[in-house]
C-alpha atoms as a PDB file:
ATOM      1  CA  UNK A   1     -14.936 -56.316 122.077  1.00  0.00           C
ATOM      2  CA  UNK A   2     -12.723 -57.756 119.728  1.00  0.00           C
ATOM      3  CA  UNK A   3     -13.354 -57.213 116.087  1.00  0.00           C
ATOM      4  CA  UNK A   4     -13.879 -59.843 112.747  1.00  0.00           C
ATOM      5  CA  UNK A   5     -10.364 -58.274 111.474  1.00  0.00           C
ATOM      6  CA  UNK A   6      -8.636 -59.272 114.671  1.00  0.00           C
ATOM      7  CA  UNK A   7     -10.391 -62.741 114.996  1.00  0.00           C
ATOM      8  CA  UNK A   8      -8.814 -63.180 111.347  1.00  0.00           C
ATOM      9  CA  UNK A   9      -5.577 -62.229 112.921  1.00  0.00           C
ATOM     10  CA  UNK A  10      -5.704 -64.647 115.914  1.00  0.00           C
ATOM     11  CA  UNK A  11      -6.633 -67.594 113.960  1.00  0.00           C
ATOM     12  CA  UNK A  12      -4.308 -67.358 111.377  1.00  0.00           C
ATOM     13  CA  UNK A  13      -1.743 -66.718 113.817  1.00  0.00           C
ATOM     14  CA  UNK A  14      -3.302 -69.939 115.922  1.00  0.00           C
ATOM     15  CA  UNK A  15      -2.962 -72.064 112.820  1.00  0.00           C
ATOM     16  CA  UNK A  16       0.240 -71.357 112.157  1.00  0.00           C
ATOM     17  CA  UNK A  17       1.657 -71.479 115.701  1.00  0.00           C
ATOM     18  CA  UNK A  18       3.079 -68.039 115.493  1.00  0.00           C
ATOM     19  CA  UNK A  19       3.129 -66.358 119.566  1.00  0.00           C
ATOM     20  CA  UNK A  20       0.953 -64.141 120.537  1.00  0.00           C
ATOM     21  CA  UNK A  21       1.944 -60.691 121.053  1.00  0.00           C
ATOM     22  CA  UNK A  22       2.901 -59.688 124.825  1.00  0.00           C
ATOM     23  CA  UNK A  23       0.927 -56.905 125.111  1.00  0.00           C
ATOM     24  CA  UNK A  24      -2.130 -58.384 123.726  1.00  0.00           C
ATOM     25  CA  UNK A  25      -5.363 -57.891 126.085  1.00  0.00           C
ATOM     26  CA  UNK A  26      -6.946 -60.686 128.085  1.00  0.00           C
ATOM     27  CA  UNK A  27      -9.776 -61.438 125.934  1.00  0.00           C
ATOM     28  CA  UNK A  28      -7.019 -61.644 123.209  1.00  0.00           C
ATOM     29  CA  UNK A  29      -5.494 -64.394 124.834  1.00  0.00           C
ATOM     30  CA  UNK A  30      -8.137 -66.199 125.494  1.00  0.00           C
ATOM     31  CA  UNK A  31      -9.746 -65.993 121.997  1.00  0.00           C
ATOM     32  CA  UNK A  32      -6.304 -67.454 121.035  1.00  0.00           C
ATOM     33  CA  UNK A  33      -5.738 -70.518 123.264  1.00  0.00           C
ATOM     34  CA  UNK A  34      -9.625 -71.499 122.267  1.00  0.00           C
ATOM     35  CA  UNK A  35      -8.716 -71.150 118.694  1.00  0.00           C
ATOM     36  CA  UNK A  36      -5.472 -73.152 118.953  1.00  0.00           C
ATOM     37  CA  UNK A  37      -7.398 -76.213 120.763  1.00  0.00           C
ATOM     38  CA  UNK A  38     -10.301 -75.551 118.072  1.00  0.00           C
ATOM     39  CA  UNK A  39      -7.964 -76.243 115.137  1.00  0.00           C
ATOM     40  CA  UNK A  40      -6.311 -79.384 117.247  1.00  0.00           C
ATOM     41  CA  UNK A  41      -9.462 -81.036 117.846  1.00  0.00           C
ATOM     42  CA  UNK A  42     -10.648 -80.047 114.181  1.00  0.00           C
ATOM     43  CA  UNK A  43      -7.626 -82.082 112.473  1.00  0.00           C
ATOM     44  CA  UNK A  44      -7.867 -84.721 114.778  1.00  0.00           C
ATOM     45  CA  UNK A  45     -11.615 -84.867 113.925  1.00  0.00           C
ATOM     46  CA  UNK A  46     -10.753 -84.416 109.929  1.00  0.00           C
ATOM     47  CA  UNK A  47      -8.115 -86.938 110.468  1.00  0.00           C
ATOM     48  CA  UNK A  48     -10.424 -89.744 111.787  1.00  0.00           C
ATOM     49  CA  UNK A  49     -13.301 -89.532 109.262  1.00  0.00           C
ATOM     50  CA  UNK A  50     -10.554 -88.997 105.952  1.00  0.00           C
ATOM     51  CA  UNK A  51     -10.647 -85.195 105.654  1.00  0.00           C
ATOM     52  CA  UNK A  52      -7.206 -84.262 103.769  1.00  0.00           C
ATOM     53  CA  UNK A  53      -7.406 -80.459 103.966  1.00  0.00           C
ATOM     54  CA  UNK A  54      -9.575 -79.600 107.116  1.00  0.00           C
ATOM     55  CA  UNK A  55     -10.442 -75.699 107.244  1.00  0.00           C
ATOM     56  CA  UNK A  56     -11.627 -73.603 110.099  1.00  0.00           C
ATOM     57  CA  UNK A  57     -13.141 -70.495 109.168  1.00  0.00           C
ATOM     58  CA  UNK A  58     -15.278 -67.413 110.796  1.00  0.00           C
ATOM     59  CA  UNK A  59     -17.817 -66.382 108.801  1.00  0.00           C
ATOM     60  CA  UNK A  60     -17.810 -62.192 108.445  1.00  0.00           C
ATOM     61  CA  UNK A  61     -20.440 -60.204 109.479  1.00  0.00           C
ATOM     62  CA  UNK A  62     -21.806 -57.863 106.701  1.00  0.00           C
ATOM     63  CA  UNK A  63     -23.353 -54.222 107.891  1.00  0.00           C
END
């Protein structure tokens, strides 16, 4: 199960087009190619109805 911390990590790394690590797990991987077509079909959404700074966030889960 991955954790808020790391889904942080993968879409800030998604966003900014940084590689993912090669020994990160399968579910890692996964979570990360989602999250980098997320964010393309976000701008390109943002783009078409005027949105100039477009922001994809996960919300954190409070215990």
């Amino acid at each position: 199960m991955t954790t808020n911390k790391r889904y942080v990590q993968l879409l800030f790394m998604s966003q900014t087009c940084q590689p993912l690590e090669k020994a990160a797990s399968a579910e890692d991987k996964k979570i990360y190619k989602e999250m980098k077509h997320a964010d393309k079909v976000m701008r390109k959404s943002a783009k078409k109805l005027g949105i100039k700074n477009p922001i994809l966030e996960i919300p954190l889960e409070l215990d």
